[in-house]
Structures are given as C-alpha cells and as structure tokens.
N, C-alpha and C. Protein backbone atom coordinates (compact mmCIF):
# COMPACT_ATOMS: atom_id res chain seq x y z
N UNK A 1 18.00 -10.38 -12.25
CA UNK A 1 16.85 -10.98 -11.58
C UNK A 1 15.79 -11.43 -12.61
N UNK A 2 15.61 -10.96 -13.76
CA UNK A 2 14.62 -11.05 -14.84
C UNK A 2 15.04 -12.56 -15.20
N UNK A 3 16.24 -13.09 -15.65
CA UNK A 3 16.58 -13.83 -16.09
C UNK A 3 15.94 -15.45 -14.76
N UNK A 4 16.44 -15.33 -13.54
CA UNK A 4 15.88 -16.13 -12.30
C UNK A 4 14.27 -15.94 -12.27
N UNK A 5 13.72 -14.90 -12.33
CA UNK A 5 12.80 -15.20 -12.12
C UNK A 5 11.38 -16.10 -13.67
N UNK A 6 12.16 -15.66 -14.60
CA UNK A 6 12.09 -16.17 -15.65
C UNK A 6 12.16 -18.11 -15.62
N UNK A 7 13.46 -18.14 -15.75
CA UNK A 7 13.90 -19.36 -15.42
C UNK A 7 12.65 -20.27 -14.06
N UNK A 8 12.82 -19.72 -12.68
CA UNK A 8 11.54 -20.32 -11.99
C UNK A 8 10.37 -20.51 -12.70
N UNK A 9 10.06 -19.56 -13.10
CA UNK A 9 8.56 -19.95 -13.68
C UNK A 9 8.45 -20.64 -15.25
N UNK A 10 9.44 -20.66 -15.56
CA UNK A 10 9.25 -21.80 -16.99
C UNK A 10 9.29 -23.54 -15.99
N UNK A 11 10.37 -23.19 -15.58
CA UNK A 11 10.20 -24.43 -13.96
C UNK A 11 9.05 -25.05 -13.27
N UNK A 12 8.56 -23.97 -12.68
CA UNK A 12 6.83 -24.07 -12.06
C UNK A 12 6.10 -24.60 -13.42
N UNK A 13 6.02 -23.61 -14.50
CA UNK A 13 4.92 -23.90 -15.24
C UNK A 13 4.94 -25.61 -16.34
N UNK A 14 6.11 -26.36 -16.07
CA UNK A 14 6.84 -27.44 -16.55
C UNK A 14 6.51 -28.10 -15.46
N UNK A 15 6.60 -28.40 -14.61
CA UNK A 15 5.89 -29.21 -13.84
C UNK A 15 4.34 -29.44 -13.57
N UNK A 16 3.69 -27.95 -13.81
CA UNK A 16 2.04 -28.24 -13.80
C UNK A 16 1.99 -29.08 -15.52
N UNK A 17 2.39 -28.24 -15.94
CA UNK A 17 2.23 -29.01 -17.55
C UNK A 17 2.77 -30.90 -17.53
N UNK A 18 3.56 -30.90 -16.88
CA UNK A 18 4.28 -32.71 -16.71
C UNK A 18 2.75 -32.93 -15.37
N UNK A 19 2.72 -32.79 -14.78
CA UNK A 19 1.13 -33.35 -13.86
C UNK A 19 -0.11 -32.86 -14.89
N UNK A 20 -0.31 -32.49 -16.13
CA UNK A 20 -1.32 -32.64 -16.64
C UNK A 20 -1.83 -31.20 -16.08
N UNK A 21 -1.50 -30.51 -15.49
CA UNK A 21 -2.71 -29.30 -15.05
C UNK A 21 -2.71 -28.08 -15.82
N UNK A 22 -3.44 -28.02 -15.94
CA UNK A 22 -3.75 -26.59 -16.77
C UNK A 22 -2.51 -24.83 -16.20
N UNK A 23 -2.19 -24.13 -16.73
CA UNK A 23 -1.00 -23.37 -16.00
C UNK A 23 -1.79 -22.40 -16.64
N UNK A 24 -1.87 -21.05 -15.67
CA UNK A 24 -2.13 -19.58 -15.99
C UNK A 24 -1.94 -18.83 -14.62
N UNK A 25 -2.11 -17.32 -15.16
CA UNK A 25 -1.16 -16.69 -14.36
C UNK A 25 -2.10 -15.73 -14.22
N UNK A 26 -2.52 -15.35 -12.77
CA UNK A 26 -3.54 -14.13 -12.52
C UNK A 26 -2.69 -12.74 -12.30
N UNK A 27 -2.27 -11.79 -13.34
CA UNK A 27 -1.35 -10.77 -12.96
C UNK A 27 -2.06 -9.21 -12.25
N UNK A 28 -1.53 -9.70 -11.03
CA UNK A 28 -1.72 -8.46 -9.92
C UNK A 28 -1.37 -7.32 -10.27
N UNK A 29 -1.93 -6.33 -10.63
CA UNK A 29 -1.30 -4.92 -11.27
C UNK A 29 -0.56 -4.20 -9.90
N UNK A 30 0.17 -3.34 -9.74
CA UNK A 30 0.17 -2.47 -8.91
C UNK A 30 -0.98 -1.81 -8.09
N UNK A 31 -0.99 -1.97 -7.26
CA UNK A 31 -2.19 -1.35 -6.01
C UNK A 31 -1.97 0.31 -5.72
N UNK A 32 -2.26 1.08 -6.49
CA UNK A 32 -2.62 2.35 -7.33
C UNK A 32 -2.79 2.75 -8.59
N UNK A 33 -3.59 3.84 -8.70
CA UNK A 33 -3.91 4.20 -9.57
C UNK A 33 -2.88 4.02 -10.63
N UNK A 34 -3.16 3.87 -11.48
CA UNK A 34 -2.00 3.94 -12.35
C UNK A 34 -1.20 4.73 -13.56
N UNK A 35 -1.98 6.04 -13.68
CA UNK A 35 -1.05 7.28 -13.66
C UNK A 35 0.12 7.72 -12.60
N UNK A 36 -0.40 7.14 -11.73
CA UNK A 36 0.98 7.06 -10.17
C UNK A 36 1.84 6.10 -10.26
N UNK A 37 2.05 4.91 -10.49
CA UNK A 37 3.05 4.03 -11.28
C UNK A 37 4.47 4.91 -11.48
N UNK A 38 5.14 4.45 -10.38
CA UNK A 38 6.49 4.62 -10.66
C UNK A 38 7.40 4.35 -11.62
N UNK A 39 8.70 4.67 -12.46
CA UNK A 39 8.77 4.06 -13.40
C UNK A 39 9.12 2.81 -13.26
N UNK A 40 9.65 2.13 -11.81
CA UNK A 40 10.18 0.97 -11.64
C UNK A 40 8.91 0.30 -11.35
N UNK A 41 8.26 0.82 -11.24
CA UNK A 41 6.65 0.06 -11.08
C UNK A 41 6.56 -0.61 -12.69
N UNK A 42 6.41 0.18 -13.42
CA UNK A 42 5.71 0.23 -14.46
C UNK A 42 6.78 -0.58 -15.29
N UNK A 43 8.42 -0.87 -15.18
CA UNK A 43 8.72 -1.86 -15.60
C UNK A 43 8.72 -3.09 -15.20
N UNK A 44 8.29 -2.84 -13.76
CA UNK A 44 8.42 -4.74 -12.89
C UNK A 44 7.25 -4.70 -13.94
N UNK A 45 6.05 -4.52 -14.18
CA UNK A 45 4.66 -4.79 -14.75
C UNK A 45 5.23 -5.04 -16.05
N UNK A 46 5.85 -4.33 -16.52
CA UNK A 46 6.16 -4.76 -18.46
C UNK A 46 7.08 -6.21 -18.38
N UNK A 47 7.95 -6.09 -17.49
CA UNK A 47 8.88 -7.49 -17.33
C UNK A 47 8.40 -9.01 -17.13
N UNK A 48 7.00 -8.39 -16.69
CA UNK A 48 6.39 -9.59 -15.71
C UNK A 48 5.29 -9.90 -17.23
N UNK A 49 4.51 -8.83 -17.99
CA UNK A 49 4.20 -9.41 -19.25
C UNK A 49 4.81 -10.32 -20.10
N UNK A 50 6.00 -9.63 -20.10
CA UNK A 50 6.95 -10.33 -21.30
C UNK A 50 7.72 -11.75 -21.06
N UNK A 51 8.08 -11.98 -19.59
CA UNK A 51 7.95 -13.49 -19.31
C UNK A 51 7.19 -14.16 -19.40
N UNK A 52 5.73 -13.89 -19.16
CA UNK A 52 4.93 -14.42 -19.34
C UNK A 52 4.57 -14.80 -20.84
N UNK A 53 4.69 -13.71 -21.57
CA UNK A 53 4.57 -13.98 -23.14
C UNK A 53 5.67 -14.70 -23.61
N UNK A 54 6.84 -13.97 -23.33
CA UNK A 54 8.04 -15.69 -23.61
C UNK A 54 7.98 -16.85 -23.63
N UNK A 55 7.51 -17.47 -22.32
CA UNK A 55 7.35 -18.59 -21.84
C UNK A 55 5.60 -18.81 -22.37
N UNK A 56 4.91 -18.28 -23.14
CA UNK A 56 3.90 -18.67 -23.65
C UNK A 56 2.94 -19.19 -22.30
N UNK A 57 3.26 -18.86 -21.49
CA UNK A 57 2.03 -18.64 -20.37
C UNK A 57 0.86 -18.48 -20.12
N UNK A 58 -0.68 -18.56 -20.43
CA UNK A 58 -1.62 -17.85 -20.32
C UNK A 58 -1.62 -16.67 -19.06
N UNK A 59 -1.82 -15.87 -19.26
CA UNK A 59 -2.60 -14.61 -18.24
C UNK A 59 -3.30 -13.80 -18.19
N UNK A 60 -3.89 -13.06 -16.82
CA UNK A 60 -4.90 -12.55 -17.32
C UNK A 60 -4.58 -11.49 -16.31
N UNK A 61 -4.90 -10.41 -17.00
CA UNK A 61 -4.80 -9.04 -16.47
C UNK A 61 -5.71 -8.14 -16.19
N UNK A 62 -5.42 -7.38 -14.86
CA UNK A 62 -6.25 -7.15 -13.99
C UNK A 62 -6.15 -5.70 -13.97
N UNK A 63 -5.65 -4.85 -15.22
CA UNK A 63 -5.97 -3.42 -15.22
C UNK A 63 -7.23 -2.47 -14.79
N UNK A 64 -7.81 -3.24 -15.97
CA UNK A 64 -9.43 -2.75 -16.13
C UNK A 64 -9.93 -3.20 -14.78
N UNK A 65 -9.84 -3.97 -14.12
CA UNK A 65 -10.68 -4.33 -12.63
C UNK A 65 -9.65 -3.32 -11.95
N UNK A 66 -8.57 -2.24 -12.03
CA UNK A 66 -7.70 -1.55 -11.37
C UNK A 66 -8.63 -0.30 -11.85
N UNK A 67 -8.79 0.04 -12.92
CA UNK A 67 -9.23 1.01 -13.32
C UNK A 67 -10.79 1.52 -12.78
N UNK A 68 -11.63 0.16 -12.58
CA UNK A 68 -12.75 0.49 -12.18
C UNK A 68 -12.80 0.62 -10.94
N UNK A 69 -11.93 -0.08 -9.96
CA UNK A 69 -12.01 -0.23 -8.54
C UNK A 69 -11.56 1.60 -8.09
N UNK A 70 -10.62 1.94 -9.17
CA UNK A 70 -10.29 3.62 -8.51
C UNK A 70 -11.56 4.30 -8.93
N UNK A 71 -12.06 4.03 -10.33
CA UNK A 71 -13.44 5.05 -10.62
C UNK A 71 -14.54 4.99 -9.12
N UNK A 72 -14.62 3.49 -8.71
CA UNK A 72 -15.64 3.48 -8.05
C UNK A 72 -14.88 3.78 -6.20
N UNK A 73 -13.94 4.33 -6.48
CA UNK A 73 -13.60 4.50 -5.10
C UNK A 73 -13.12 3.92 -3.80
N UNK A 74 -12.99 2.84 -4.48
CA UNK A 74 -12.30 1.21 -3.32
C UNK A 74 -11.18 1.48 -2.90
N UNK A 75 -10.89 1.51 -1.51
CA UNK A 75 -9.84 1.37 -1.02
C UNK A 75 -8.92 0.21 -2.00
N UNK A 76 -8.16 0.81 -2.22
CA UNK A 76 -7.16 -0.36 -2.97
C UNK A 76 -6.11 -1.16 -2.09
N UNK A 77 -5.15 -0.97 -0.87
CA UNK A 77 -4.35 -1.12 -0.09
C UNK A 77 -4.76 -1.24 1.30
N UNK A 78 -4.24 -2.09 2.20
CA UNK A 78 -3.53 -2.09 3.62
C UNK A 78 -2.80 -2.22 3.87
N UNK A 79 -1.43 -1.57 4.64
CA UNK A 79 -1.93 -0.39 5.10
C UNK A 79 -1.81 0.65 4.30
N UNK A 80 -2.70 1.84 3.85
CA UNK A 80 -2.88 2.96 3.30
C UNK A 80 -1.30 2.85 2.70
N UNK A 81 -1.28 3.11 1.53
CA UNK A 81 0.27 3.36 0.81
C UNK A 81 1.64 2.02 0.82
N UNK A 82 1.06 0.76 0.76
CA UNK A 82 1.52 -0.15 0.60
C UNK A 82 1.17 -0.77 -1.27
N UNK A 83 1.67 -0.69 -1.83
CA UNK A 83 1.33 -0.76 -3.26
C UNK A 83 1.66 -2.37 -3.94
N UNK A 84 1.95 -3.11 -3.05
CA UNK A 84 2.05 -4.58 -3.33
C UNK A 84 0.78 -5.23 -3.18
N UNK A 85 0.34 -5.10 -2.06
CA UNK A 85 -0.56 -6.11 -1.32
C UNK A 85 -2.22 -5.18 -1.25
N UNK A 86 -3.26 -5.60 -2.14
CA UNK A 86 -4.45 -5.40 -1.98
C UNK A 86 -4.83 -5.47 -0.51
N UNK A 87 -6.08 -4.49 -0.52
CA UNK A 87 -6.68 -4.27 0.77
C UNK A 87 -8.05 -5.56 0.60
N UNK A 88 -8.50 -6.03 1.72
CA UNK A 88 -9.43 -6.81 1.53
C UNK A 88 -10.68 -6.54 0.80
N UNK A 89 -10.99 -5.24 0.74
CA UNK A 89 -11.90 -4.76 -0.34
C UNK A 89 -11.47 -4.81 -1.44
N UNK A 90 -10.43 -4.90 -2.44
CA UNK A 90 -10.13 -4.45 -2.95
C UNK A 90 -10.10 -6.31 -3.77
N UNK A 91 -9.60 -6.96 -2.61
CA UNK A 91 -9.41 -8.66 -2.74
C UNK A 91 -10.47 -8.75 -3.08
N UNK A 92 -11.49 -8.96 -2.40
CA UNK A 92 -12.87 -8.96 -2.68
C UNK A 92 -13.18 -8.59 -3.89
N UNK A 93 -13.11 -7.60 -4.30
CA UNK A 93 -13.89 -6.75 -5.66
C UNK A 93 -12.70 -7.78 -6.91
N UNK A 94 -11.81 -7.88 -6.83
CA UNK A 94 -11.34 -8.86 -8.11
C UNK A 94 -11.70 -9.84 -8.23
N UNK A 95 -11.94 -10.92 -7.14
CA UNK A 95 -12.10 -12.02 -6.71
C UNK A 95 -14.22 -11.87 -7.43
N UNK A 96 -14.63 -10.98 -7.56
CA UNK A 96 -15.85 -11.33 -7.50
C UNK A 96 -15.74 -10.96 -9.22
N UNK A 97 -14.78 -10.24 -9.76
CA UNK A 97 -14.16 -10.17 -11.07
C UNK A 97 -14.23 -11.63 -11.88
N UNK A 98 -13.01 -12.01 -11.35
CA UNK A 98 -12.36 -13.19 -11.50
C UNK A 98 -13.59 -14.74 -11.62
N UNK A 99 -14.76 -14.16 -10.78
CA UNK A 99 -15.85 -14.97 -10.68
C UNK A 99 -17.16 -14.87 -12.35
N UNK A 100 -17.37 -13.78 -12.08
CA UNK A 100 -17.59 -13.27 -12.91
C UNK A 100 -17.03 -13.81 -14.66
N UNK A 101 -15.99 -13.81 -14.67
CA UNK A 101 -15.46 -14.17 -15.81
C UNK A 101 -14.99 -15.33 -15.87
N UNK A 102 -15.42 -16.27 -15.48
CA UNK A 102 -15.34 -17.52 -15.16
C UNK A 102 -13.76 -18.41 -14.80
N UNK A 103 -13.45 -17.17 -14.06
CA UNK A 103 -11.57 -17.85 -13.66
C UNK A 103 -11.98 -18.56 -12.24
N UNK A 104 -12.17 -18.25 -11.32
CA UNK A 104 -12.66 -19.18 -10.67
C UNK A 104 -14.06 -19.36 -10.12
N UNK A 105 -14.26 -20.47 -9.44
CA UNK A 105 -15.78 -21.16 -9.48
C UNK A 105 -16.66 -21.30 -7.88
N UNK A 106 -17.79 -21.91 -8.43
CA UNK A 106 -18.67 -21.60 -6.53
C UNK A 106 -17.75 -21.66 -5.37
N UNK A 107 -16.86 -23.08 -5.88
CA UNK A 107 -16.55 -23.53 -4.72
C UNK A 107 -15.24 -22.65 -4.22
N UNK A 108 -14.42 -21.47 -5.17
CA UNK A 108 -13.58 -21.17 -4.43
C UNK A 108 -13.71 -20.11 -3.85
N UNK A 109 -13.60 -19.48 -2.89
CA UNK A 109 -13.57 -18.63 -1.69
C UNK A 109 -13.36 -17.20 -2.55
N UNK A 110 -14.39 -16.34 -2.24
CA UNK A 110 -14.22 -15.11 -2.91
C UNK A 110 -14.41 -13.79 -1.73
N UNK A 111 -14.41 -14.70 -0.23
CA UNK A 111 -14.64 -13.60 0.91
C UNK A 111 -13.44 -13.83 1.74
C-alpha cells in the first residue's frame, strides 16, 4: 500500500505543479495523545513523513498543535475514541493554528 499510495500523490502533486499551483501537505497527526499511539499508528505517521520527504513535498506538521490541544484539555475526537477524525473543537483549535501561522487566510473558513 506504501508504494500506491506513494505513487497517487507524486500524481496529485504533478498535476498541481503542471497547473502552476503551489503543492503542500497539512499532516493530520493521530487524534490522541501521543504516548498512546499504537505502533501501527505511529508507523502510518512515519510512512506518511517519508513520502512526503521522497517526493520532496512541502508539509507541515501538526504535533505541537497535538501536544498543546491535550495540555490544554480539548476534546480531540468525535465520537469519543475515534482516532482518525478530529472533533470540531479540536478542528477549530488547528484551523485557528494554521491561521495563525499564516497557512491559511481571512477568507478561509476556520469555524
């Protein structure tokens, strides 16, 4: 699967690059803490670096906004113990990250 999913995204990112658009990659950490990181967790996350660094990708990683969202107590998930998919607080609090550090701008939707 490393190899396909590899392959797609040199694909995707070859076509924004042939339309002129700028290509980067916002990487979603696991939605827990991450001393809890399974080990298959914790290699989809190393696999998903290293394509990205292969394929010379820009990205930007969203640990430290993982790390602070558990210090400060944010629900991270819906529903409770779903570890893919951020909880809307949790959307929120990166998204105002992501603002913050100038990845995206007024006009895009951070609620």
């Amino acid at each position: 699967i490393y190899a396909e999913i590899k392959n797609s995204l040199k694909t995707l990112r070859d076509r924004f690059i042939g339309d002129g658009i700028d290509f980067a990659v916002i990487l979603l950490p696991v939605v827990a803490p991450r001393e809890s990181w399974k080990a298959q967790e914790q290699a989809a996350y190393r696999d998903a670096v290293s394509i990205l660094s292969e394929l010379g990708v820009r990205y930007y990683e969203l640990l430290d906004v993982l790390e602070e969202a558990v210090a400060q107590k944010i629900s991270l998930s819906e529903p409770l113990g779903d570890r893919w998919h951020p909880s809307s607080e949790f959307a929120r609090f990166i998204a105002l990250k992501l603002h913050r550090e100038g990845l995206i701008g007024e006009n895009d939707r951070t609620e």
